[in-house]
C-alpha atoms as a PDB file:
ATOM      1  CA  UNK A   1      65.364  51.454  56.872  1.00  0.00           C
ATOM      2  CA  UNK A   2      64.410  49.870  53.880  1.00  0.00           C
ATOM      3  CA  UNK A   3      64.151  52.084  50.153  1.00  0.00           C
ATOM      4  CA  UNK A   4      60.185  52.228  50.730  1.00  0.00           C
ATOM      5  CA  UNK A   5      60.379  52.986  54.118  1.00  0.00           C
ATOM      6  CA  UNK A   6      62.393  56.243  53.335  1.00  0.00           C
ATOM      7  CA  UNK A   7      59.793  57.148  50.696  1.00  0.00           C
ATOM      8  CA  UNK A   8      57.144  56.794  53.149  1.00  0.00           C
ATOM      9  CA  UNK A   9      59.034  59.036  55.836  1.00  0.00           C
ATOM     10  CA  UNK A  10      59.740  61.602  53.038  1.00  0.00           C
ATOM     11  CA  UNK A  11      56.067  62.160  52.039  1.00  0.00           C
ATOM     12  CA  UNK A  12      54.687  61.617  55.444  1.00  0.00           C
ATOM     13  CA  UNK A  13      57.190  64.553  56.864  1.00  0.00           C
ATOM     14  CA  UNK A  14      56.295  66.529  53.883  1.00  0.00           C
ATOM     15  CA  UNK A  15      52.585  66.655  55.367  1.00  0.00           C
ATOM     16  CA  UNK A  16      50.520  64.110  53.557  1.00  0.00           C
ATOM     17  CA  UNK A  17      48.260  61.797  55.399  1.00  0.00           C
ATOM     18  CA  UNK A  18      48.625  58.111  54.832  1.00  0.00           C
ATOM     19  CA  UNK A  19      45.851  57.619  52.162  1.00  0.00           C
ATOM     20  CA  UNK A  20      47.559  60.281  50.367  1.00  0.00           C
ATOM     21  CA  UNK A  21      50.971  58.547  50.474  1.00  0.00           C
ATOM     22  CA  UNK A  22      48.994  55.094  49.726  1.00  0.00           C
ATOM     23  CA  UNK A  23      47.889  56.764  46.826  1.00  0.00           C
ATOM     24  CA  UNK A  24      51.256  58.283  45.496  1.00  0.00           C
ATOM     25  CA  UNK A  25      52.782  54.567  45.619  1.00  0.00           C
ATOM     26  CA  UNK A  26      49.896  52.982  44.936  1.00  0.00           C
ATOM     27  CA  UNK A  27      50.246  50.818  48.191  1.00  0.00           C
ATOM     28  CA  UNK A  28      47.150  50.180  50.022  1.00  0.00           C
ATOM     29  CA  UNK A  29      46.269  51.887  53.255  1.00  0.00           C
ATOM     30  CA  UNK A  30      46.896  49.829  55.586  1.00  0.00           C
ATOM     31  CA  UNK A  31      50.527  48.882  54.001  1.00  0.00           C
ATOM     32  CA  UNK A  32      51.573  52.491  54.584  1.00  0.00           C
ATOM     33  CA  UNK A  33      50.309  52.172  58.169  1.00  0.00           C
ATOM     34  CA  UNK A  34      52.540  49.324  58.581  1.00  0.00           C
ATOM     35  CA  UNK A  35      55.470  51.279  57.068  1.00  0.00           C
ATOM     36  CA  UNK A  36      54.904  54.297  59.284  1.00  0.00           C
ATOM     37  CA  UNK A  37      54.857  52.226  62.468  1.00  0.00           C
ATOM     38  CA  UNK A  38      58.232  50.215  61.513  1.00  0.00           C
ATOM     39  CA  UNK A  39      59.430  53.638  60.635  1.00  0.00           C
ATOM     40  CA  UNK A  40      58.598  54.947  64.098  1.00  0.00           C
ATOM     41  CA  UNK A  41      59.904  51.766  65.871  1.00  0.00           C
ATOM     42  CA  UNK A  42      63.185  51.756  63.670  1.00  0.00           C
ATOM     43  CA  UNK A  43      64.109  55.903  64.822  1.00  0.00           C
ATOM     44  CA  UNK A  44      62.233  55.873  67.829  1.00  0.00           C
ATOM     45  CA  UNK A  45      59.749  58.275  67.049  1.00  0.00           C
ATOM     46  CA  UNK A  46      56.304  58.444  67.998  1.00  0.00           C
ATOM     47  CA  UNK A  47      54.868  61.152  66.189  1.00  0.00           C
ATOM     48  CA  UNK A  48      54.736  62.700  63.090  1.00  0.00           C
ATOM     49  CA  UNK A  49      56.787  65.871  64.107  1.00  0.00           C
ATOM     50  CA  UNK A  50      58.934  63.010  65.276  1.00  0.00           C
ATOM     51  CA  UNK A  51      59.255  61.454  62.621  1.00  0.00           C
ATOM     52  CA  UNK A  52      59.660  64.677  60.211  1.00  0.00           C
ATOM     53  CA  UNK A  53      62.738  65.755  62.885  1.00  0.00           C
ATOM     54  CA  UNK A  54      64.777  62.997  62.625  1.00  0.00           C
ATOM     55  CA  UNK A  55      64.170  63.360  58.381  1.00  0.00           C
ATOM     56  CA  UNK A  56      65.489  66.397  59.169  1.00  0.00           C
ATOM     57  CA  UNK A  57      68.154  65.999  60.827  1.00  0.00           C
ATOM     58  CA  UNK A  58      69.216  63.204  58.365  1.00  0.00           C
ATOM     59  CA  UNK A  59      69.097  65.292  55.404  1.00  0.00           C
ATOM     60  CA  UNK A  60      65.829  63.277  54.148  1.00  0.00           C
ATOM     61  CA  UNK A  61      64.317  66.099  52.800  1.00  0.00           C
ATOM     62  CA  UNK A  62      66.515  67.949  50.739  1.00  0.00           C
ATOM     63  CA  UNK A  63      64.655  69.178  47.866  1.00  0.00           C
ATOM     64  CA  UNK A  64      60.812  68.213  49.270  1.00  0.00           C
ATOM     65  CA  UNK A  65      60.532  71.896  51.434  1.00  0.00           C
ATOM     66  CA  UNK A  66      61.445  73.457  47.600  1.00  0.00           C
ATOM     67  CA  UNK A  67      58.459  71.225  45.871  1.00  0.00           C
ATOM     68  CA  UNK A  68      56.027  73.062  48.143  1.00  0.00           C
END
């Protein structure tokens, strides 16, 4: 996965929706869309909760839970 890619995982397991995370780093909409679906394709996720497992699992999140 590619540096943005992670970022994108990271923010979209920690609950925001993708015009949120578009806004955070200042991508367009429809650039975080394409993230998240080469982010599902590259883990094999198709959700979400999916998604927000395998950052999990991974150790993606470390820290993120604590921001909340």
């Amino acid at each position: 996965m590619t540096t943005r890619e992670v970022e994108v995982l990271r923010l979209l397991a920690r609950g925001l929706t993708n015009r949120a995370i578009a806004q955070t780093l200042c991508l367009t909409e429809s650039t975080v869309h394409n993230h998240v679906l080469h982010v599902y394709d590259k883990i094999g996720a198709s959700t979400r909760a999916g998604a927000t497992l395998f950052a999990m699992q991974l150790d993606l999140l470390d820290g993120l839970l604590a921001e909340r």
